[in-house]
PDB file of N, CA and C in Angstrom:
ATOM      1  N   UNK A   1     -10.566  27.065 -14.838  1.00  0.00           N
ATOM      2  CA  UNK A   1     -10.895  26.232 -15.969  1.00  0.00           C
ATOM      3  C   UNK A   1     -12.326  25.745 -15.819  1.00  0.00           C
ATOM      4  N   UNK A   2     -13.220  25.660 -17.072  1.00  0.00           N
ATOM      5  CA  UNK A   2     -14.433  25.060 -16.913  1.00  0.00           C
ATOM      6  C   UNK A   2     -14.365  24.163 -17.751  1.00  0.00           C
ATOM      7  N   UNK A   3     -15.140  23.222 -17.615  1.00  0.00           N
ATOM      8  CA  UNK A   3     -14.984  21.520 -18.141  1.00  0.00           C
ATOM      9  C   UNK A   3     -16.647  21.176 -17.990  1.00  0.00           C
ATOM     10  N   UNK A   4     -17.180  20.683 -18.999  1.00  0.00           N
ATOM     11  CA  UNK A   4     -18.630  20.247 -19.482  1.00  0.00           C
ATOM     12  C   UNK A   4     -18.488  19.153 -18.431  1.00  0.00           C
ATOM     13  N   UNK A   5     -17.841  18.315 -18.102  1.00  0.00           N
ATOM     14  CA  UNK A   5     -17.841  16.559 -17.155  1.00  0.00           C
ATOM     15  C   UNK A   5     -18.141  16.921 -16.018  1.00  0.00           C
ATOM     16  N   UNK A   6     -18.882  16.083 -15.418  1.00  0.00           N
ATOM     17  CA  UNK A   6     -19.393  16.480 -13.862  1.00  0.00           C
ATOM     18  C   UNK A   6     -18.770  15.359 -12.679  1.00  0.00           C
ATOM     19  N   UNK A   7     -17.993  13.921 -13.587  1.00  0.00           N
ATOM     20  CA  UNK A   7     -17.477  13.363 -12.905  1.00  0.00           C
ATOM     21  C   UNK A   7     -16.046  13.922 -12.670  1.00  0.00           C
ATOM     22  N   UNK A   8     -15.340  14.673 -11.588  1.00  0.00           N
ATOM     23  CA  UNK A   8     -14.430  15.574 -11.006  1.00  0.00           C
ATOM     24  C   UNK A   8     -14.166  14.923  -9.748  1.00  0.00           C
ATOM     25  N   UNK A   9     -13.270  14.121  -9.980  1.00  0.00           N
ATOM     26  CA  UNK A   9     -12.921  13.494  -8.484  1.00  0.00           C
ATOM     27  C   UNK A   9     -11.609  14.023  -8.150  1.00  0.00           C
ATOM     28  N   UNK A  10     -11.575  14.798  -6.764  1.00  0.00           N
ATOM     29  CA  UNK A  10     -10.650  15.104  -6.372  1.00  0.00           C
ATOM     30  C   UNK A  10      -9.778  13.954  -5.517  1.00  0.00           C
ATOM     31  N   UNK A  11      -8.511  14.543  -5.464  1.00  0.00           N
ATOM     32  CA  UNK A  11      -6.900  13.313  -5.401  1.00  0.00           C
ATOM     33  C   UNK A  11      -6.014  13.902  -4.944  1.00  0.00           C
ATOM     34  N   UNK A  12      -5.110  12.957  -4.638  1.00  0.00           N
ATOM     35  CA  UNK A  12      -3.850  13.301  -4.402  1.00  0.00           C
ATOM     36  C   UNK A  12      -2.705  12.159  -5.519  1.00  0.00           C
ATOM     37  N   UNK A  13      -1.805  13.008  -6.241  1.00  0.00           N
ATOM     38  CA  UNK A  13      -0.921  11.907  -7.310  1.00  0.00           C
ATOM     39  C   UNK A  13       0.152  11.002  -6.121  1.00  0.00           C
ATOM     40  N   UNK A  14      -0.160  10.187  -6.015  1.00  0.00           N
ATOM     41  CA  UNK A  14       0.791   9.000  -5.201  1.00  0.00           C
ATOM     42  C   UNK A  14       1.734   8.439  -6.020  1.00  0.00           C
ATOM     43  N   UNK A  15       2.057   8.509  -7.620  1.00  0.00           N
ATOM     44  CA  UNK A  15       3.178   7.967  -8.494  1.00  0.00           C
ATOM     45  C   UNK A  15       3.014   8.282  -9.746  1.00  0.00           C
ATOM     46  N   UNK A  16       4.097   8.698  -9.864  1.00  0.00           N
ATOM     47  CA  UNK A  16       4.401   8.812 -11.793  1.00  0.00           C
ATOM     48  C   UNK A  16       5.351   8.274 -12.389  1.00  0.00           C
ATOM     49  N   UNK A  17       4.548   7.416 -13.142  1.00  0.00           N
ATOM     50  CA  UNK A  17       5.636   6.852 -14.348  1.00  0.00           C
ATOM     51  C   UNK A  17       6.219   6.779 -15.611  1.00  0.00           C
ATOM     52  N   UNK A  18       7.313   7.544 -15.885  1.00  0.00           N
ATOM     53  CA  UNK A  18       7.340   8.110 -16.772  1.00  0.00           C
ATOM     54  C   UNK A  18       8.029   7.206 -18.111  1.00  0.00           C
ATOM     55  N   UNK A  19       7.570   7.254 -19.044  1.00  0.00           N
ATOM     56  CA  UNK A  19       7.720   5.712 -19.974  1.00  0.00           C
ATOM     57  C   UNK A  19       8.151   6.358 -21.506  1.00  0.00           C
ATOM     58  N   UNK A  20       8.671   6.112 -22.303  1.00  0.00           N
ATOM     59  CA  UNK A  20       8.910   6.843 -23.623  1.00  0.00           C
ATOM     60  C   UNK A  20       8.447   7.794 -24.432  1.00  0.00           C
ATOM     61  N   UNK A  21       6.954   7.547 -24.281  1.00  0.00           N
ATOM     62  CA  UNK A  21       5.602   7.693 -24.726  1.00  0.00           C
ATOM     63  C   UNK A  21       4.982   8.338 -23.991  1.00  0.00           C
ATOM     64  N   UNK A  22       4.289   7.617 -23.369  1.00  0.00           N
ATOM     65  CA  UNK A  22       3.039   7.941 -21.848  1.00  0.00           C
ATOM     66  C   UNK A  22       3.864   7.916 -20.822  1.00  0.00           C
ATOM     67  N   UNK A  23       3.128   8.247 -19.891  1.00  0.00           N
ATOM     68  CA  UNK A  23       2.899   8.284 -18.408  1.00  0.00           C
ATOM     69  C   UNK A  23       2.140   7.713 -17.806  1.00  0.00           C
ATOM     70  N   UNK A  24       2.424   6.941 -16.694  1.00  0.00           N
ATOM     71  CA  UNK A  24       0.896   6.131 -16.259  1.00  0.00           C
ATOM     72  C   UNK A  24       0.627   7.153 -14.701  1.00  0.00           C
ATOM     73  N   UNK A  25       0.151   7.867 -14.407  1.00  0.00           N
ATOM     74  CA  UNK A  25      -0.346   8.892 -12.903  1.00  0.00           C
ATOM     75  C   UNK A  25      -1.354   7.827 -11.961  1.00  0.00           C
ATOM     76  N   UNK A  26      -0.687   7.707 -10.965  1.00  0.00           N
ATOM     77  CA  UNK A  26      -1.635   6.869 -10.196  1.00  0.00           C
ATOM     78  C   UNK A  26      -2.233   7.955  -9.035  1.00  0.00           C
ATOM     79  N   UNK A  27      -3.294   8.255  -9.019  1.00  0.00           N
ATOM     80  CA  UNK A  27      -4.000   9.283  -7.992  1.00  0.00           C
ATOM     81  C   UNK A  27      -5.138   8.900  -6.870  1.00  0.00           C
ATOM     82  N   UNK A  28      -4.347   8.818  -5.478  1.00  0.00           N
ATOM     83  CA  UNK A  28      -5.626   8.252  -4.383  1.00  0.00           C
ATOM     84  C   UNK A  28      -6.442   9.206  -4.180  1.00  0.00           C
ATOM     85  N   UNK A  29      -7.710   8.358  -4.223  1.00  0.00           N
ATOM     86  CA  UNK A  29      -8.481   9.284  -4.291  1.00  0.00           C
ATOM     87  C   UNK A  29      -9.290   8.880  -2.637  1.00  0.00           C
ATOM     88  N   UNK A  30      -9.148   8.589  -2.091  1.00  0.00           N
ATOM     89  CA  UNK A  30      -9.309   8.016  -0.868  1.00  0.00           C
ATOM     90  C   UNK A  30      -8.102   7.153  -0.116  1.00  0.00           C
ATOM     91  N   UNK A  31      -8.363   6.446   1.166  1.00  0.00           N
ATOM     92  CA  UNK A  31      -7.284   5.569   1.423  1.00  0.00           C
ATOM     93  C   UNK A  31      -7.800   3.899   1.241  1.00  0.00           C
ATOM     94  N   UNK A  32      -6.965   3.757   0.274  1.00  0.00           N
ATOM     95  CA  UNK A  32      -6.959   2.161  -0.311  1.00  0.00           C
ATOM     96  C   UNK A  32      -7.775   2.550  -1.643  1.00  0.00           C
ATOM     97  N   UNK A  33      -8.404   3.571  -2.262  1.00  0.00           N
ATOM     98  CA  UNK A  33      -8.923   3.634  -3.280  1.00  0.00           C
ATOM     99  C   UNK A  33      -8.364   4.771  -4.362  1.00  0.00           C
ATOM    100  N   UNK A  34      -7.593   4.022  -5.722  1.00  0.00           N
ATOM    101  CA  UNK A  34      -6.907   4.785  -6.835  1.00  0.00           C
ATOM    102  C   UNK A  34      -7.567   4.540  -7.883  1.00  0.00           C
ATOM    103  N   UNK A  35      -7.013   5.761  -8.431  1.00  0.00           N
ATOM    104  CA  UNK A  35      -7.277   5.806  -9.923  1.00  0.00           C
ATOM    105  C   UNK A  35      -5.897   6.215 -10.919  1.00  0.00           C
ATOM    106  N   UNK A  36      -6.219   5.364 -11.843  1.00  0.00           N
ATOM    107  CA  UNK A  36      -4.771   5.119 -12.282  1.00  0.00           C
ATOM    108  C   UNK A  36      -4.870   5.355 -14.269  1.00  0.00           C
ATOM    109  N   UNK A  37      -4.691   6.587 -14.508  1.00  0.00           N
ATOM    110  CA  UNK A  37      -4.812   7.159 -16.000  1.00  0.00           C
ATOM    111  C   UNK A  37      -3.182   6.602 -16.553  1.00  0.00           C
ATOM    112  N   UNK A  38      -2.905   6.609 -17.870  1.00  0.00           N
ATOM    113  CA  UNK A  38      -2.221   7.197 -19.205  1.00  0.00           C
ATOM    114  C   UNK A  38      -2.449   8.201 -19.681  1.00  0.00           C
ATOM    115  N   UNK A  39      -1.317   9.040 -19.625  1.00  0.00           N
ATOM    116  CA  UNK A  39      -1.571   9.979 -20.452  1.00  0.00           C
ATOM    117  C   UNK A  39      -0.231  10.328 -21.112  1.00  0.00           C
ATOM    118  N   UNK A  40      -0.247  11.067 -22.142  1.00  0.00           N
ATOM    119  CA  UNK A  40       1.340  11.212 -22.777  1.00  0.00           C
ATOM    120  C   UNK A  40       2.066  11.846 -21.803  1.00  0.00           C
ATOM    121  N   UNK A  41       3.573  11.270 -22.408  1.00  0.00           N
ATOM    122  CA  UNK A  41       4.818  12.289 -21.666  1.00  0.00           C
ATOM    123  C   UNK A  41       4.495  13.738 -21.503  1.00  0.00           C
ATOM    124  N   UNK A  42       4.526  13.670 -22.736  1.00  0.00           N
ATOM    125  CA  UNK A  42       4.313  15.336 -23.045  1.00  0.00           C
ATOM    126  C   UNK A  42       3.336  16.392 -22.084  1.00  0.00           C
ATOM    127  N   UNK A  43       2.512  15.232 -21.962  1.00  0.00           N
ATOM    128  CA  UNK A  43       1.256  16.137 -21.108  1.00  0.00           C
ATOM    129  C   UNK A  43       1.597  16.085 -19.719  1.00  0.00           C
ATOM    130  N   UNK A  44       2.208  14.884 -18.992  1.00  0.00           N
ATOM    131  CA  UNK A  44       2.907  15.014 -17.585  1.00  0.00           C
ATOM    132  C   UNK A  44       3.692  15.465 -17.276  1.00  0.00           C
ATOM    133  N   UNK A  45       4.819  15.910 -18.350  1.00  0.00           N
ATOM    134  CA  UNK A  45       5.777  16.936 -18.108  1.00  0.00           C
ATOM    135  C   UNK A  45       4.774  18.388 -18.301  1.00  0.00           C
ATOM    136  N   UNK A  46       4.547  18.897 -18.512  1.00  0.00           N
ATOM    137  CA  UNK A  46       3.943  20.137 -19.210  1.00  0.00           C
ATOM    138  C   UNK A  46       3.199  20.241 -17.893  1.00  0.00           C
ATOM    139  N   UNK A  47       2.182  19.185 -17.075  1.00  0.00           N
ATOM    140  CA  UNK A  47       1.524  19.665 -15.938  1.00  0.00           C
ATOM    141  C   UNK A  47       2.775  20.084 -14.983  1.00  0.00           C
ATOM    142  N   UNK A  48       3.857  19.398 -15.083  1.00  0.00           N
ATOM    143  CA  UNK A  48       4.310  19.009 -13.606  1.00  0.00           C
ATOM    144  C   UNK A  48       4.161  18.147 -12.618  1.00  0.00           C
ATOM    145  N   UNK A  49       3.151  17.199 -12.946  1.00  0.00           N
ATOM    146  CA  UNK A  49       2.614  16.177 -12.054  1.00  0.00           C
ATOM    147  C   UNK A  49       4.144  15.391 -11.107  1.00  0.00           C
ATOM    148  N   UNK A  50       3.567  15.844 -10.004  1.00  0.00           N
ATOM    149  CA  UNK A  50       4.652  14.560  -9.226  1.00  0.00           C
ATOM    150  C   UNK A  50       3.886  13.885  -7.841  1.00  0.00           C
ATOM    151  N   UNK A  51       4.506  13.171  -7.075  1.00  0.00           N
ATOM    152  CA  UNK A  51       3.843  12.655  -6.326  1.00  0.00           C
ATOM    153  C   UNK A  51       3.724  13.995  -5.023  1.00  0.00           C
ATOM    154  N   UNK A  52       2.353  13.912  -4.337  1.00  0.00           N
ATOM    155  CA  UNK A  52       1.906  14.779  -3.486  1.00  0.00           C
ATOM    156  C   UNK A  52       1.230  16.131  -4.132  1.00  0.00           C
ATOM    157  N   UNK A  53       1.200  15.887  -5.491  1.00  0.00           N
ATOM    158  CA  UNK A  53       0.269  17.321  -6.165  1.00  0.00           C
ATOM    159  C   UNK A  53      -1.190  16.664  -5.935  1.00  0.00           C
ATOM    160  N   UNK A  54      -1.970  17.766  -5.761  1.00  0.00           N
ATOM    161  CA  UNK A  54      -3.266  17.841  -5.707  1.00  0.00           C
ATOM    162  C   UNK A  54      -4.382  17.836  -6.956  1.00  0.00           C
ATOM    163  N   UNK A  55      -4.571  17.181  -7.670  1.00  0.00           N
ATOM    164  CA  UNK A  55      -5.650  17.034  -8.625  1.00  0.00           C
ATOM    165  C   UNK A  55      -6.992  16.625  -8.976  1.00  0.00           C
ATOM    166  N   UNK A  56      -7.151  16.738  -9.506  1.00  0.00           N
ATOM    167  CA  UNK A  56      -8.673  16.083 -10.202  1.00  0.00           C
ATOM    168  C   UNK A  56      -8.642  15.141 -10.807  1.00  0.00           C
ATOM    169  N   UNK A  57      -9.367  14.220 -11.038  1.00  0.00           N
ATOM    170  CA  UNK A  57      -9.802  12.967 -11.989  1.00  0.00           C
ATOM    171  C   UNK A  57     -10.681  13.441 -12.972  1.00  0.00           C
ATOM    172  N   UNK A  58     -10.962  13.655 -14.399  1.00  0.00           N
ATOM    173  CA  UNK A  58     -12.079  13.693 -14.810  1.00  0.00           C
ATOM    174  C   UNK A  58     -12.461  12.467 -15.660  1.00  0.00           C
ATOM    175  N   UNK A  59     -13.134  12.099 -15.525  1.00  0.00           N
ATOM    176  CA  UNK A  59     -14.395  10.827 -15.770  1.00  0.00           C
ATOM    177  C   UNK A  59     -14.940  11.296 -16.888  1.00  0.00           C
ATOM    178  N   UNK A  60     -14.764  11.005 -18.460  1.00  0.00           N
ATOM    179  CA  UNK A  60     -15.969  10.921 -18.847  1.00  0.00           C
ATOM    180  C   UNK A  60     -16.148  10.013 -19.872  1.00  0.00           C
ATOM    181  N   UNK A  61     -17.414   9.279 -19.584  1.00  0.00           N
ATOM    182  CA  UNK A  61     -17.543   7.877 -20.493  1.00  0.00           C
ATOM    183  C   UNK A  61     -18.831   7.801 -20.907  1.00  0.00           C
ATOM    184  N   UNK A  62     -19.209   6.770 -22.046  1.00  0.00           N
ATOM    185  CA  UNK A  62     -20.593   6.962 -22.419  1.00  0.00           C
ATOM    186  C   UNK A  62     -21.389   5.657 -21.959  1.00  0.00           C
ATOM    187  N   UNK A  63     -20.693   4.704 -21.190  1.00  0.00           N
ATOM    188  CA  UNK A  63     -21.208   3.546 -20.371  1.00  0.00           C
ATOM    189  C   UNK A  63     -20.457   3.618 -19.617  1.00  0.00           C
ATOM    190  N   UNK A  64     -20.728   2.440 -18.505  1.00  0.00           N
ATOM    191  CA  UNK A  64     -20.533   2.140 -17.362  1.00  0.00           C
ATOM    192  C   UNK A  64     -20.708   0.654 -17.273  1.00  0.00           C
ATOM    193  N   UNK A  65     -19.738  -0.415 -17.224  1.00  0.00           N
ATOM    194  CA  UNK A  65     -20.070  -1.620 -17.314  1.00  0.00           C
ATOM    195  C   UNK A  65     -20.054  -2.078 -15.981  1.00  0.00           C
ATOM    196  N   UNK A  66     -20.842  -3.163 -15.348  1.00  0.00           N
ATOM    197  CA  UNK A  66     -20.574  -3.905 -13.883  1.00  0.00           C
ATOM    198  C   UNK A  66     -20.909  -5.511 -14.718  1.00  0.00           C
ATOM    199  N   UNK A  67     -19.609  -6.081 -13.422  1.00  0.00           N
ATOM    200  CA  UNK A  67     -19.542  -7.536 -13.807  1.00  0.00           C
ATOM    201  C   UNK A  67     -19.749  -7.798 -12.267  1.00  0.00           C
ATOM    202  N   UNK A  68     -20.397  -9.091 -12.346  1.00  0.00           N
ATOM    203  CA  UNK A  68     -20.760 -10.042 -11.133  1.00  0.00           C
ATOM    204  C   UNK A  68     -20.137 -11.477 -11.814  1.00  0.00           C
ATOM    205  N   UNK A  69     -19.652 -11.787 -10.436  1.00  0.00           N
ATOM    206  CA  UNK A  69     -19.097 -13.139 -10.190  1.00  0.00           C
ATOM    207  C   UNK A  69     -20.382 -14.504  -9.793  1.00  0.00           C
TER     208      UNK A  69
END
């Protein structure tokens, strides 16, 4: 597969939750550091996603916000 996004963070899926609608995929992408998408049912059944599959993150946004305390 080729994909225009260059943010491609590779993972491992640590939980899926599967909800009426969506799915919420929580994927470590390091240890102590996740990333945690929605995406429809439809589309998490159809991957197969379960916990211990190997994936990608793709990132793509047109900002980037940072907040300071």
């Amino acid at each position: 597969m080729k994909v225009s996004a260059r943010n491609l963070i590779p993972g491992t899926v640590k939980k899926v939750t599967i909800g009426m609608v969506n799915a919420e995929v929580v994927i470590e992408a390091a240890p102590g550091v996740e990333i945690v998408s929605v995406i429809t049912k439809e589309s998490a059944e159809a991957m197969g996603l379960k916990a211990g599959a190997k994936v990608k993150a793709m990132v793509k946004a047109s900002s980037v916000m940072i907040v300071a305390e």
